[in-house]
PDB file of N, CA and C in Angstrom:
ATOM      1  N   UNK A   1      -5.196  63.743 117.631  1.00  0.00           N
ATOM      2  CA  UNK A   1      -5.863  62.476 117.783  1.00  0.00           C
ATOM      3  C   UNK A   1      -6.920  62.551 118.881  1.00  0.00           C
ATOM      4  N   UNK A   2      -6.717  62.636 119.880  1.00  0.00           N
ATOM      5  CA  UNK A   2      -7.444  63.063 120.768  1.00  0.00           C
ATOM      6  C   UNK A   2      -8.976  64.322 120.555  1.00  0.00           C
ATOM      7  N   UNK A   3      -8.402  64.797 119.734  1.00  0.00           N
ATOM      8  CA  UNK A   3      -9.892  66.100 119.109  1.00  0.00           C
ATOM      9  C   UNK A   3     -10.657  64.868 118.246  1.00  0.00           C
ATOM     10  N   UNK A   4     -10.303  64.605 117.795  1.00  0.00           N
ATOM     11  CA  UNK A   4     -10.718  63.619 116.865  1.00  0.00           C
ATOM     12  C   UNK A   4     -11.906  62.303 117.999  1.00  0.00           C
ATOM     13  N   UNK A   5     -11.587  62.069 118.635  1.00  0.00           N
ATOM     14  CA  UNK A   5     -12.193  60.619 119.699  1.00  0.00           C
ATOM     15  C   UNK A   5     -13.057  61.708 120.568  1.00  0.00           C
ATOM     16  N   UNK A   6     -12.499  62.823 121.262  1.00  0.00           N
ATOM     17  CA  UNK A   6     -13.680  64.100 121.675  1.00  0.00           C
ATOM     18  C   UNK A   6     -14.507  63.900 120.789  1.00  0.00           C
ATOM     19  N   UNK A   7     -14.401  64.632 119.747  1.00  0.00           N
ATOM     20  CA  UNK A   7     -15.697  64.885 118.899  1.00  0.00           C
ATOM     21  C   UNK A   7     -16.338  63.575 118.612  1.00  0.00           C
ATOM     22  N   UNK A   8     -15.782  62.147 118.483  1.00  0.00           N
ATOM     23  CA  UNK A   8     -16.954  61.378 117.754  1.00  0.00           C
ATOM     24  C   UNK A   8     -17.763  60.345 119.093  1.00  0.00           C
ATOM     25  N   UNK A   9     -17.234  60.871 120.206  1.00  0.00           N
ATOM     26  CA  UNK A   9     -17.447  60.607 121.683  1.00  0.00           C
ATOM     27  C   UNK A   9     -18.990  61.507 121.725  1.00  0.00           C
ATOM     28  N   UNK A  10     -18.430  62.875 121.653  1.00  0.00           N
ATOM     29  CA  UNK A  10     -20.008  63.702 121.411  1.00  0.00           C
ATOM     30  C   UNK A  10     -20.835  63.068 120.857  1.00  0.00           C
ATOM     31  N   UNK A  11     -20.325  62.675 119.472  1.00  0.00           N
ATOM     32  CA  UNK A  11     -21.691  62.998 118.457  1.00  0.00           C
ATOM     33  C   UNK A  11     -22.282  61.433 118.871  1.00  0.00           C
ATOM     34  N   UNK A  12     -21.695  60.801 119.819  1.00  0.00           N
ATOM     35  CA  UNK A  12     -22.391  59.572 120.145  1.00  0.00           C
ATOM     36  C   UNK A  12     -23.457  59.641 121.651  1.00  0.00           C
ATOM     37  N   UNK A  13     -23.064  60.998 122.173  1.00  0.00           N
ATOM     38  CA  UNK A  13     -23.679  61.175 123.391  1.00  0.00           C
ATOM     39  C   UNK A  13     -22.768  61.334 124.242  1.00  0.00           C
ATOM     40  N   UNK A  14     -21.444  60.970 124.018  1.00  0.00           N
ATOM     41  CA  UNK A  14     -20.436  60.631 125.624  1.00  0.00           C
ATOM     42  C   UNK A  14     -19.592  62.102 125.337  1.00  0.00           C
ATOM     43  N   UNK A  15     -19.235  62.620 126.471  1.00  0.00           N
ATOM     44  CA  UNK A  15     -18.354  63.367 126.490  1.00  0.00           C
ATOM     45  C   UNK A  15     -17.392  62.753 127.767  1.00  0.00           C
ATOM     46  N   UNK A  16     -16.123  63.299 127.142  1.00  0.00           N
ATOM     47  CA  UNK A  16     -14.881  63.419 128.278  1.00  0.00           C
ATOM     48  C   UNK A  16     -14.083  64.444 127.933  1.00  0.00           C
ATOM     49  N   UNK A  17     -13.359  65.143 128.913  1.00  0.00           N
ATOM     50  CA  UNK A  17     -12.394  65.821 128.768  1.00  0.00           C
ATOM     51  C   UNK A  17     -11.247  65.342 128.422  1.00  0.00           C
ATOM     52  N   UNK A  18     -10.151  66.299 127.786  1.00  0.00           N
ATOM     53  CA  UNK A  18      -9.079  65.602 127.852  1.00  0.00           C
ATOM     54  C   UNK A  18      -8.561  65.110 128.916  1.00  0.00           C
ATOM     55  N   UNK A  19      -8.846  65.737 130.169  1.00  0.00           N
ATOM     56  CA  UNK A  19      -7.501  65.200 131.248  1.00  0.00           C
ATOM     57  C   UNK A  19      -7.991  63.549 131.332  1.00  0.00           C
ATOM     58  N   UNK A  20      -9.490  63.307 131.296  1.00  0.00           N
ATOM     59  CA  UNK A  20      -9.870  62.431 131.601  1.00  0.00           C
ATOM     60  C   UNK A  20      -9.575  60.952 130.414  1.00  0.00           C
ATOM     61  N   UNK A  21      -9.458  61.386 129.223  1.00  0.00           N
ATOM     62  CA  UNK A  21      -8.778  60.727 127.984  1.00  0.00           C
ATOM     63  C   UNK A  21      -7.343  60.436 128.562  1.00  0.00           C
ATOM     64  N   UNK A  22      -6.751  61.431 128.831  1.00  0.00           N
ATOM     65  CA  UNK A  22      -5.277  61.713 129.404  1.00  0.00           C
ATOM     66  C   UNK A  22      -4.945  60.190 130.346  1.00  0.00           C
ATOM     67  N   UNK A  23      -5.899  60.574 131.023  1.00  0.00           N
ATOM     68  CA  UNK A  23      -5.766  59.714 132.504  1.00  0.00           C
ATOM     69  C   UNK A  23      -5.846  57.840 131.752  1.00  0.00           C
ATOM     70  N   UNK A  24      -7.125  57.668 130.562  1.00  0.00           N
ATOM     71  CA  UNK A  24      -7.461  56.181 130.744  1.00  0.00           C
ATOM     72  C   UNK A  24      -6.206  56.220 129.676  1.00  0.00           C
ATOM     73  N   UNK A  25      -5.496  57.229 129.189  1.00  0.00           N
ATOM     74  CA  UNK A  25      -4.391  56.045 128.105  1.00  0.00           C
ATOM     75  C   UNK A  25      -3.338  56.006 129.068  1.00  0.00           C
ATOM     76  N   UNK A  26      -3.116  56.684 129.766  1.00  0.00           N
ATOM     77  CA  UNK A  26      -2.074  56.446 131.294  1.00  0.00           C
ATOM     78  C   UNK A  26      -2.429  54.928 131.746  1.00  0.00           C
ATOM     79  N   UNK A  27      -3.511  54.606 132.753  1.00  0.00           N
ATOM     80  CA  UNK A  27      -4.100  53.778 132.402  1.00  0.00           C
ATOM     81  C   UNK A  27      -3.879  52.416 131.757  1.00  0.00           C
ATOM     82  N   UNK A  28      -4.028  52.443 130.586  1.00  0.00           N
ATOM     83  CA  UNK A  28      -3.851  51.631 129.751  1.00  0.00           C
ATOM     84  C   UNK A  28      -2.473  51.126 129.587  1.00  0.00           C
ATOM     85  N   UNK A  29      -1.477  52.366 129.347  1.00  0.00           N
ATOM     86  CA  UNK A  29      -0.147  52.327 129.398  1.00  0.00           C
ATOM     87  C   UNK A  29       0.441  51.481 130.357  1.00  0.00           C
ATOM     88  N   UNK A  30      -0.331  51.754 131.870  1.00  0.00           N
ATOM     89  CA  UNK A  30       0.790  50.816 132.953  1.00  0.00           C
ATOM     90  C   UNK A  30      -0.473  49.274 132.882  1.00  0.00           C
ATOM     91  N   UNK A  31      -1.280  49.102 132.482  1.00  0.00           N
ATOM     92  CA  UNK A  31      -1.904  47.560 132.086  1.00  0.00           C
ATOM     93  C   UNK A  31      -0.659  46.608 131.035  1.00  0.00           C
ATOM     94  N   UNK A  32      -0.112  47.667 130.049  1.00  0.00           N
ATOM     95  CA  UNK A  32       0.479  47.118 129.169  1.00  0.00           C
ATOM     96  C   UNK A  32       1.591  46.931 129.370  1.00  0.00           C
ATOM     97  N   UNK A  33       2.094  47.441 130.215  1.00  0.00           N
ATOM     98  CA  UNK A  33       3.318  47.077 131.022  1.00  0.00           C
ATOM     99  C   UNK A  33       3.793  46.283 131.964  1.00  0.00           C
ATOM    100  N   UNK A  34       2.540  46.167 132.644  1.00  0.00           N
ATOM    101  CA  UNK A  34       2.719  45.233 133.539  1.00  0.00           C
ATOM    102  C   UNK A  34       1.899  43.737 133.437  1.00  0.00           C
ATOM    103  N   UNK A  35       1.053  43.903 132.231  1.00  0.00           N
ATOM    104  CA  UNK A  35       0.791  42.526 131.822  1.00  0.00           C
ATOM    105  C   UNK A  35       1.171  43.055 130.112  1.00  0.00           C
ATOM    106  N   UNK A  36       1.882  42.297 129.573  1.00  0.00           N
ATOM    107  CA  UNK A  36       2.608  42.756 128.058  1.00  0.00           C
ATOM    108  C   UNK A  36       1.399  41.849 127.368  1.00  0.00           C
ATOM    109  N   UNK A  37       1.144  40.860 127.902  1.00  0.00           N
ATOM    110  CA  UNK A  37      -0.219  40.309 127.033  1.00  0.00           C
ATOM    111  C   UNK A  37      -1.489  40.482 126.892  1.00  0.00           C
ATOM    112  N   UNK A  38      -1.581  41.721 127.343  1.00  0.00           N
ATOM    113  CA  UNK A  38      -2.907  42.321 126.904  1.00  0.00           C
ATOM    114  C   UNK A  38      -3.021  43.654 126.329  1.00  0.00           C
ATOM    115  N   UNK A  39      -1.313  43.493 125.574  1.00  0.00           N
ATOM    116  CA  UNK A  39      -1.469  44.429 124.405  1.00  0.00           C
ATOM    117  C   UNK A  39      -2.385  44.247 123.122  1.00  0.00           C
ATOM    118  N   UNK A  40      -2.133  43.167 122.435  1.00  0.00           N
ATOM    119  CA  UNK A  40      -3.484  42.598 121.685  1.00  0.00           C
ATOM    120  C   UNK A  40      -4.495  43.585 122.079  1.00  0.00           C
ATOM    121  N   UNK A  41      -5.128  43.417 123.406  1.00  0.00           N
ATOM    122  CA  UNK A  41      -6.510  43.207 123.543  1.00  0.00           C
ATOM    123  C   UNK A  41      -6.483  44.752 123.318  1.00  0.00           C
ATOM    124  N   UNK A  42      -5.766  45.570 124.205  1.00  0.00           N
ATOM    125  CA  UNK A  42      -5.872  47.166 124.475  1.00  0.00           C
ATOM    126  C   UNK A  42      -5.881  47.502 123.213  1.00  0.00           C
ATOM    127  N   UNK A  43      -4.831  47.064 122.337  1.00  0.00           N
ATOM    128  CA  UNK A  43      -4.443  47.659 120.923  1.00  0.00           C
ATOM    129  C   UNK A  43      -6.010  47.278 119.834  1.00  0.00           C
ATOM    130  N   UNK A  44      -7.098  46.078 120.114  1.00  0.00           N
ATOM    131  CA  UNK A  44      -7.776  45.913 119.332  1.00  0.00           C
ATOM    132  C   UNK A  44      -9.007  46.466 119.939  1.00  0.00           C
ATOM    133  N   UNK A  45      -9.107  46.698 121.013  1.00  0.00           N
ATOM    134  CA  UNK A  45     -10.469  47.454 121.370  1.00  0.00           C
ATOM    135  C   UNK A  45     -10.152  48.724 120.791  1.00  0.00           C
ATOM    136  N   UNK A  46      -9.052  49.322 121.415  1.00  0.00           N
ATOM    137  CA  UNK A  46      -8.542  51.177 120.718  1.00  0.00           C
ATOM    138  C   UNK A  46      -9.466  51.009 119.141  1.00  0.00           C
ATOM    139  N   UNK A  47      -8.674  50.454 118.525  1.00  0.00           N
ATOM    140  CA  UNK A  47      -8.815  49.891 116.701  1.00  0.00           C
ATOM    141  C   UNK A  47     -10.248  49.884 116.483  1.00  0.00           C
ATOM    142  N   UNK A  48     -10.877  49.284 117.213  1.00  0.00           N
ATOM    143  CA  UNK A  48     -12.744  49.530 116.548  1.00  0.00           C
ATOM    144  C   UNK A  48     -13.221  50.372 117.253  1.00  0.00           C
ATOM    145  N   UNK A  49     -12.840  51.305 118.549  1.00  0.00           N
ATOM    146  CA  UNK A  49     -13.241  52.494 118.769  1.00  0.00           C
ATOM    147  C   UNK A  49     -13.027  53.085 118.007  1.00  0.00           C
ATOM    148  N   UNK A  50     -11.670  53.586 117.574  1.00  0.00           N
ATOM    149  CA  UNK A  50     -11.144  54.659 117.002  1.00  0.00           C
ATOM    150  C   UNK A  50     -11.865  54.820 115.419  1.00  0.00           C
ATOM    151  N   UNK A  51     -11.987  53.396 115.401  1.00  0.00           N
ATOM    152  CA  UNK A  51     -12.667  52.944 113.472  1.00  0.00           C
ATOM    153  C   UNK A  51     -14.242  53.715 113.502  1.00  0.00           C
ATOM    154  N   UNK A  52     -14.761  53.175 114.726  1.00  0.00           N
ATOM    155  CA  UNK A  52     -15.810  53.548 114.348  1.00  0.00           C
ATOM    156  C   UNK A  52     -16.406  55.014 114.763  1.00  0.00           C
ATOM    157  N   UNK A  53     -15.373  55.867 115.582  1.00  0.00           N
ATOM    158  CA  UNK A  53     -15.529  57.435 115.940  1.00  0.00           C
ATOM    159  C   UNK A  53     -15.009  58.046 114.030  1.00  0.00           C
ATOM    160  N   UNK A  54     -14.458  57.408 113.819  1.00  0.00           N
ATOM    161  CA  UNK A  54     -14.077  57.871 111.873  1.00  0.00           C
ATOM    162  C   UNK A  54     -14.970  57.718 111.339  1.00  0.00           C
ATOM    163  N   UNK A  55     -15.369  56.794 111.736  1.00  0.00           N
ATOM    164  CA  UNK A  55     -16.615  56.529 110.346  1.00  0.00           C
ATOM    165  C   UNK A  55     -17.893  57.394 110.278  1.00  0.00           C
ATOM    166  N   UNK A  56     -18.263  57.406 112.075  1.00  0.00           N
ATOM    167  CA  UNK A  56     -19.326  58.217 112.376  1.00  0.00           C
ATOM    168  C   UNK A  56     -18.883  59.791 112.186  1.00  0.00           C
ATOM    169  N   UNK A  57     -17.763  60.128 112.355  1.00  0.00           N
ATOM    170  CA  UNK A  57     -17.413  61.697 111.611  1.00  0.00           C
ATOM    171  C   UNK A  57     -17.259  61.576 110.427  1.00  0.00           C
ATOM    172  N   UNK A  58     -16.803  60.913 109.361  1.00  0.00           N
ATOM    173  CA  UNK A  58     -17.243  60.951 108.249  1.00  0.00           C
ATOM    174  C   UNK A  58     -18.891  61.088 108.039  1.00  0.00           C
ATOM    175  N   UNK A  59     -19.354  60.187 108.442  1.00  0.00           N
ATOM    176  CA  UNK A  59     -20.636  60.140 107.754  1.00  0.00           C
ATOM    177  C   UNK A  59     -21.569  61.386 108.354  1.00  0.00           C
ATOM    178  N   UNK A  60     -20.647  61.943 109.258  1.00  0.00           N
ATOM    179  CA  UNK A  60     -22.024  63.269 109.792  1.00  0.00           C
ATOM    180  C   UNK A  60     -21.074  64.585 108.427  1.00  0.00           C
ATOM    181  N   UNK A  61     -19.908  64.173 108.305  1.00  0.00           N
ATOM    182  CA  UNK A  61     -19.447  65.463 107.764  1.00  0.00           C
ATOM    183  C   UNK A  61     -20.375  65.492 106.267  1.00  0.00           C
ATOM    184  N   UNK A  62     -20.428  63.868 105.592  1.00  0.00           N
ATOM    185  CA  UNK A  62     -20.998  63.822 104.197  1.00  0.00           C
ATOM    186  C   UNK A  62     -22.661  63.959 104.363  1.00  0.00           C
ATOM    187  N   UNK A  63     -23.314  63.961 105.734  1.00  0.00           N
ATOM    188  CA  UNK A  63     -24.801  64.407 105.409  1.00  0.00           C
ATOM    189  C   UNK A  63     -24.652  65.965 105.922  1.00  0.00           C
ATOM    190  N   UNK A  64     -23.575  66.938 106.422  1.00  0.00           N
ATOM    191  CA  UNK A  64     -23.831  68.028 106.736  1.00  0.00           C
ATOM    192  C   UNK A  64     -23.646  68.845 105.133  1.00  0.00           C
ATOM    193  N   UNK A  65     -23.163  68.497 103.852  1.00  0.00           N
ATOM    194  CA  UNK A  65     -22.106  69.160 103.124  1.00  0.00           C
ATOM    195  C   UNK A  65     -23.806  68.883 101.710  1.00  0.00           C
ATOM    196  N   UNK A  66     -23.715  70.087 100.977  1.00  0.00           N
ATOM    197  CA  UNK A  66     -25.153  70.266 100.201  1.00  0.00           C
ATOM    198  C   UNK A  66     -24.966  69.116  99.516  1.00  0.00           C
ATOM    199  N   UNK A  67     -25.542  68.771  99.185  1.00  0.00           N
ATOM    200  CA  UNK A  67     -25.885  67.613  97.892  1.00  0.00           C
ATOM    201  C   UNK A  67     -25.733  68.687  96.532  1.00  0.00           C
ATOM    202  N   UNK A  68     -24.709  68.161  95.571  1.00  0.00           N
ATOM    203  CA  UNK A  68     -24.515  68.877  94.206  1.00  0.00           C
ATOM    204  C   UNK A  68     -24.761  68.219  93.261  1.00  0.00           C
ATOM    205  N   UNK A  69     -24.950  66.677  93.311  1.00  0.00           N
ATOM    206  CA  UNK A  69     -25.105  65.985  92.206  1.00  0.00           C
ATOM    207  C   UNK A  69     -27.018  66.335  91.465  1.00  0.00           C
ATOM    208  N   UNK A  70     -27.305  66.686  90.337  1.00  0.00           N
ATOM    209  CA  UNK A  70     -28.545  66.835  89.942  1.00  0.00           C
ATOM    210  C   UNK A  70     -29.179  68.076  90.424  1.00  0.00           C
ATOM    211  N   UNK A  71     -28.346  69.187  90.348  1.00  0.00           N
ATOM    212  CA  UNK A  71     -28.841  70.664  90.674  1.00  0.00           C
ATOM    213  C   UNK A  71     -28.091  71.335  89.640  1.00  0.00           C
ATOM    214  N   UNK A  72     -28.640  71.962  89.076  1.00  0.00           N
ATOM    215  CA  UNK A  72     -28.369  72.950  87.924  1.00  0.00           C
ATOM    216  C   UNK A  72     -28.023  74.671  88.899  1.00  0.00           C
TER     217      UNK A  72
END
């Protein structure tokens, strides 16, 4: 999971390391613990990051891959 949010972090310009990924879901973890009501929020920001690091690796994988439709 984490290779996955690296790479679509790149292809957006941002890089982090893991430790540093490591560190903000740590982070996040003791927010959610110590306020339980801003699981929602943590859990729905994650959700359209994560949506949209997929989408943007999809869509670089389907313009890297040849076009076959209408080639003999």
């Amino acid at each position: 999971m984490t290779d996955v949010v690296e790479k679509g972090l790149k292809r957006i310009g941002i890089t982090m390391s893991k430790p540093v990924l490591g560190i903000l879901c740590i982070i996040f973890g003791v927010i959610v613990l110590v306020i339980p009501q801003s699981l929602a929020i943590i859990v729905g920001i994650f959700l359209l990051i994560e949506g949209v690091l997929l989408l943007t690796e999809y869509a670089e994988l389907t313009r890297q891959q040849p076009s076959t439709s209408g080639q003999s």
